[in-house]
C-alpha atoms as a PDB file:
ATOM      1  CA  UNK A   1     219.614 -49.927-121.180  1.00  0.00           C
ATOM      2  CA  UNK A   2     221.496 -47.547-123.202  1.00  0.00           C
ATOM      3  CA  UNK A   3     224.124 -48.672-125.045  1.00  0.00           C
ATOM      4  CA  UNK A   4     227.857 -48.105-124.692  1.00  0.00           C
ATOM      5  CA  UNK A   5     226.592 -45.951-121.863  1.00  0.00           C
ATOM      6  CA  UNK A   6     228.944 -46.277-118.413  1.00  0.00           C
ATOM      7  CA  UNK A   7     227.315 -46.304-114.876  1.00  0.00           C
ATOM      8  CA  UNK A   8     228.328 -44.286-112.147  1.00  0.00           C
ATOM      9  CA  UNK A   9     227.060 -45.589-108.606  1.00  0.00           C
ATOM     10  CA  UNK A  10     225.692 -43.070-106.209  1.00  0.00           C
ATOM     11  CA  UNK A  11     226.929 -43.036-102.335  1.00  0.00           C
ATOM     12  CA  UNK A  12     223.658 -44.954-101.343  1.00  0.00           C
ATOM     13  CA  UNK A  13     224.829 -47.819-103.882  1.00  0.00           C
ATOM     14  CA  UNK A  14     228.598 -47.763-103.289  1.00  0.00           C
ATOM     15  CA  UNK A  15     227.305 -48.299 -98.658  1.00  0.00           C
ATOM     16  CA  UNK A  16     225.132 -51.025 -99.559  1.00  0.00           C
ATOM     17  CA  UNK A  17     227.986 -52.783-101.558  1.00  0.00           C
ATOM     18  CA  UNK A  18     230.333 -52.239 -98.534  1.00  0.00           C
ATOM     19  CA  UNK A  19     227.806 -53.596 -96.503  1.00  0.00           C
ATOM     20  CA  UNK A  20     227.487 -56.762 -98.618  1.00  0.00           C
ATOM     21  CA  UNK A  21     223.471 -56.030 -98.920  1.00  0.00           C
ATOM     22  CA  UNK A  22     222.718 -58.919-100.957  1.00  0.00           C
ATOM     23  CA  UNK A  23     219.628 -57.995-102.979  1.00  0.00           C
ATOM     24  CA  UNK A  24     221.756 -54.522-104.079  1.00  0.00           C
ATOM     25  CA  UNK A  25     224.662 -57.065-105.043  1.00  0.00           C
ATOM     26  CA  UNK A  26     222.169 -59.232-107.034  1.00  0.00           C
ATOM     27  CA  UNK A  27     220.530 -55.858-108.781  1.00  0.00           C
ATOM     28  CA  UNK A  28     224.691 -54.937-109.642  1.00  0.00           C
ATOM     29  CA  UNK A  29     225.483 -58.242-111.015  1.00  0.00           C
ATOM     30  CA  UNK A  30     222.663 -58.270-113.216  1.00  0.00           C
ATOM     31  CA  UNK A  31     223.632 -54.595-114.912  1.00  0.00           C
ATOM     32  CA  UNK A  32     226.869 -55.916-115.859  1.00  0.00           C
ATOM     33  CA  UNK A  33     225.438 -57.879-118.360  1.00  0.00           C
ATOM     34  CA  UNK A  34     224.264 -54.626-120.240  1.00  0.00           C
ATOM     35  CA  UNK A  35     226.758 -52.486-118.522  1.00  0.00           C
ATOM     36  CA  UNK A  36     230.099 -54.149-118.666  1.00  0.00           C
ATOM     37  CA  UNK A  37     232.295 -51.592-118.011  1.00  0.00           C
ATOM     38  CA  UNK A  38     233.688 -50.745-114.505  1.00  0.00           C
ATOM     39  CA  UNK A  39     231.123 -48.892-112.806  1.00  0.00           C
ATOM     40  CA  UNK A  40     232.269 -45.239-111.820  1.00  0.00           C
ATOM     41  CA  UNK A  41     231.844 -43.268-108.846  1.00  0.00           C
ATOM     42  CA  UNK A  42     231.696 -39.097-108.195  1.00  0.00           C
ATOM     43  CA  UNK A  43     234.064 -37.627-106.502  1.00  0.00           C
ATOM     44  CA  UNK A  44     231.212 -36.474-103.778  1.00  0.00           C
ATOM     45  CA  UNK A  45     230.626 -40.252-103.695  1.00  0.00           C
ATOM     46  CA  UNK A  46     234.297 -40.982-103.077  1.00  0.00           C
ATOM     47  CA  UNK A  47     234.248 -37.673-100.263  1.00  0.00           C
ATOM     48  CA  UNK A  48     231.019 -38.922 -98.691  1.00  0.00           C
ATOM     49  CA  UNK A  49     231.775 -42.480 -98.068  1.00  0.00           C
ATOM     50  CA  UNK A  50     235.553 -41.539 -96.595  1.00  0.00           C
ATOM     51  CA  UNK A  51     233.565 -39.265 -94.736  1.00  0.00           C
ATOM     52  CA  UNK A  52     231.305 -41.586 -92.930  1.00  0.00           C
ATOM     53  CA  UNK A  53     234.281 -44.071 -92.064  1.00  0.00           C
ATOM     54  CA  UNK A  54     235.126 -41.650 -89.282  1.00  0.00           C
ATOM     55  CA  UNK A  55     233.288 -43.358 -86.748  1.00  0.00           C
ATOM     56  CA  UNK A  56     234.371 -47.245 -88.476  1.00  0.00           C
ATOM     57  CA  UNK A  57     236.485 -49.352 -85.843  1.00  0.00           C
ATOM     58  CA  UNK A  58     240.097 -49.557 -87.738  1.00  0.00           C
ATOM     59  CA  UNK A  59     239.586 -53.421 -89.261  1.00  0.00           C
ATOM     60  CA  UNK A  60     236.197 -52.355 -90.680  1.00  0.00           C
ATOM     61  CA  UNK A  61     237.730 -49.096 -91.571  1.00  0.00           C
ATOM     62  CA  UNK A  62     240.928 -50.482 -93.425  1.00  0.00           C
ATOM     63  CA  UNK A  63     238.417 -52.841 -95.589  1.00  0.00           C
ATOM     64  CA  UNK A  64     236.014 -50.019 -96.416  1.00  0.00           C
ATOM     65  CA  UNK A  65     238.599 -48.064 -97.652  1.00  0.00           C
ATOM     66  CA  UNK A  66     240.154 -51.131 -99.814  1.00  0.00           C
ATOM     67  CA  UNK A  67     236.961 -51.324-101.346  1.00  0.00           C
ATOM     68  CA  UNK A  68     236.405 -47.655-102.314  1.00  0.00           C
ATOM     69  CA  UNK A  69     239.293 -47.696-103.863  1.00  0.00           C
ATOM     70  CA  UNK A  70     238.296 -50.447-106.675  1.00  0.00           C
ATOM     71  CA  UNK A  71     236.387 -47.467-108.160  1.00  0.00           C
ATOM     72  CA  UNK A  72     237.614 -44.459-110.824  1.00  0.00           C
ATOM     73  CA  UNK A  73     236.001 -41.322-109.544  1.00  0.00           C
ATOM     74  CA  UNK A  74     235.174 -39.389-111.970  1.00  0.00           C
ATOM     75  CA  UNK A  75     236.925 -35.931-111.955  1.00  0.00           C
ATOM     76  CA  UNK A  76     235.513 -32.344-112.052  1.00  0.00           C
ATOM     77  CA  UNK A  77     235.914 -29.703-114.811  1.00  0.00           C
ATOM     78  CA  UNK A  78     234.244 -26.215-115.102  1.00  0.00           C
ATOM     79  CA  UNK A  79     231.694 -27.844-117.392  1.00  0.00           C
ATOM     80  CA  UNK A  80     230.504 -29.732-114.164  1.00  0.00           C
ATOM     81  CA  UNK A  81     229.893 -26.446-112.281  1.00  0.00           C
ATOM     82  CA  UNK A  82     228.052 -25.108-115.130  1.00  0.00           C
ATOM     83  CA  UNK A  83     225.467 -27.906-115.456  1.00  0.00           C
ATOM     84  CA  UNK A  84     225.435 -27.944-111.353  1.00  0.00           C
ATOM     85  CA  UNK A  85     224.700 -23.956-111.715  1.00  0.00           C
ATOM     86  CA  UNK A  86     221.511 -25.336-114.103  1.00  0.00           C
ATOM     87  CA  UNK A  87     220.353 -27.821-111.694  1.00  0.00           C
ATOM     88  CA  UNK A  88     220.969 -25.692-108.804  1.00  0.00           C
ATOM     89  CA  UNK A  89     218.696 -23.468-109.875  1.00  0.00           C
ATOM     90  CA  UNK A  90     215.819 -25.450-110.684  1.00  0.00           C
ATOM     91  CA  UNK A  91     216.133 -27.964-108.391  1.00  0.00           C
ATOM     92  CA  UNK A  92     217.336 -25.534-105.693  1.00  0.00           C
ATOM     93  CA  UNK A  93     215.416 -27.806-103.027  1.00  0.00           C
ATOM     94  CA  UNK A  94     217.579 -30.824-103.809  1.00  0.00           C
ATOM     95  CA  UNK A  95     220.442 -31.869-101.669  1.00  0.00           C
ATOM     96  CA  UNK A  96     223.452 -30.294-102.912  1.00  0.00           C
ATOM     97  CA  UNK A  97     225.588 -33.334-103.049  1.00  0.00           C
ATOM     98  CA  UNK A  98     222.573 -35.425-105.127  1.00  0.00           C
ATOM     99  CA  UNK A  99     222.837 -32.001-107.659  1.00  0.00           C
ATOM    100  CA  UNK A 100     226.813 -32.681-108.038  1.00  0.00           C
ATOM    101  CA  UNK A 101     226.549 -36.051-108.409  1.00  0.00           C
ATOM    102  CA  UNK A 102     223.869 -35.341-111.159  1.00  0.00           C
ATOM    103  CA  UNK A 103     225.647 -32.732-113.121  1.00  0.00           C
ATOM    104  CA  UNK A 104     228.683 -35.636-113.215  1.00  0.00           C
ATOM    105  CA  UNK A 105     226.482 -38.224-114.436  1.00  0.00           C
ATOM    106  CA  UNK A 106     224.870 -35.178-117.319  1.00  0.00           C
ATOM    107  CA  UNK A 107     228.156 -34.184-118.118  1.00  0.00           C
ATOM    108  CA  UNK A 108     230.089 -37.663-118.662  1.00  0.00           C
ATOM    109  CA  UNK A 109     226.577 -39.396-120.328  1.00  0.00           C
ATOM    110  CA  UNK A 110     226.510 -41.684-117.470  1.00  0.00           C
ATOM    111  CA  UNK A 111     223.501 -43.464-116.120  1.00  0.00           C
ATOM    112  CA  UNK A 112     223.542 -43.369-112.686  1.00  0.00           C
ATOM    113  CA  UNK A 113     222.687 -46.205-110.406  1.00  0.00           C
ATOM    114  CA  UNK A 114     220.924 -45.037-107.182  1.00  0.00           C
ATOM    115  CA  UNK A 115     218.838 -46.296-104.299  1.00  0.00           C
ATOM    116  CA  UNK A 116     217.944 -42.800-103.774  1.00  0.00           C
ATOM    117  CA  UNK A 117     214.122 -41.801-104.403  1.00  0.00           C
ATOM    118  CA  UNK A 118     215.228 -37.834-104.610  1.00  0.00           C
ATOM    119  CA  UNK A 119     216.901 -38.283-107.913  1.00  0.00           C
ATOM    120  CA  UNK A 120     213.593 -39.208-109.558  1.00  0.00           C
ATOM    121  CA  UNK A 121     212.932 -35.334-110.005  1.00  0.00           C
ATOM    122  CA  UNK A 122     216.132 -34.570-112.127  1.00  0.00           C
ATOM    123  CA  UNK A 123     214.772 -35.224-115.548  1.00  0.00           C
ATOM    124  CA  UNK A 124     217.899 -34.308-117.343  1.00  0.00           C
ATOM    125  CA  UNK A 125     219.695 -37.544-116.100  1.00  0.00           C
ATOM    126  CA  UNK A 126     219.657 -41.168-117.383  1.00  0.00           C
ATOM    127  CA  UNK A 127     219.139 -42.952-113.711  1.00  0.00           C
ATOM    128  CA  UNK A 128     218.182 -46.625-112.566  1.00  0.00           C
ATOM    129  CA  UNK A 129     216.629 -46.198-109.016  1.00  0.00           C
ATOM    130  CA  UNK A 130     216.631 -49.751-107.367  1.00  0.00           C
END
């Protein structure tokens, strides 16, 4: 735990909370006691999970998209393409969206909560990988 620190939820997090997976629920609800804040969420997040509710029927759809929107999504400034230029280019073999969602999480001193193994190479981040 860092204090005063605010978590931002990665895309893997913010499906598994759609999805009502109960151990990622449980691993949520216990952060909140050093996290109480309102968890954030990038804005490739927010573009990724609207993405994949293409293919949702319309109820399951409509819900989704009431949930996503319980979350702030964190907005980007030119400072976020200039840390995403650093880890771009030395982490060039990471997925672009995990180096965006990284660069957020540098820029806004935000430790980012992630399900998402690939995220253990950015060293630069403050990350909880459940």
């Amino acid at each position: 735990m860092v204090l005063g620190m605010m978590l931002i939820f990665d895309t893997s997090i913010v499906i598994d909370l759609d999805r009502r997976q109960k151990s990622i629920i449980e691993k949520v609800s216990n952060l909140k006691v050093d996290y109480p804040e309102p968890p954030k969420i990038s804005f490739i997040s927010y573009f990724e999970f609207i993405y994949g509710l293409r293919e949702k029927h319309i109820h399951n759809k409509e819900k989704s998209l009431a949930f996503i929107e319980n979350f702030e999504v964190v907005q980007t400034t030119k400072n976020t393409a200039h840390i995403l230029s650093i880890l771009k280019q030395k982490y060039g073999g990471q997925h672009f969206s995990d180096l965006f969602i990284a660069a957020q999480a540098i820029e806004n001193g935000m430790m980012l909560v992630t399900s998402d193994r690939d995220f253990e190479k950015i060293e630069e981040m403050n990350k909880i990988i459940m």
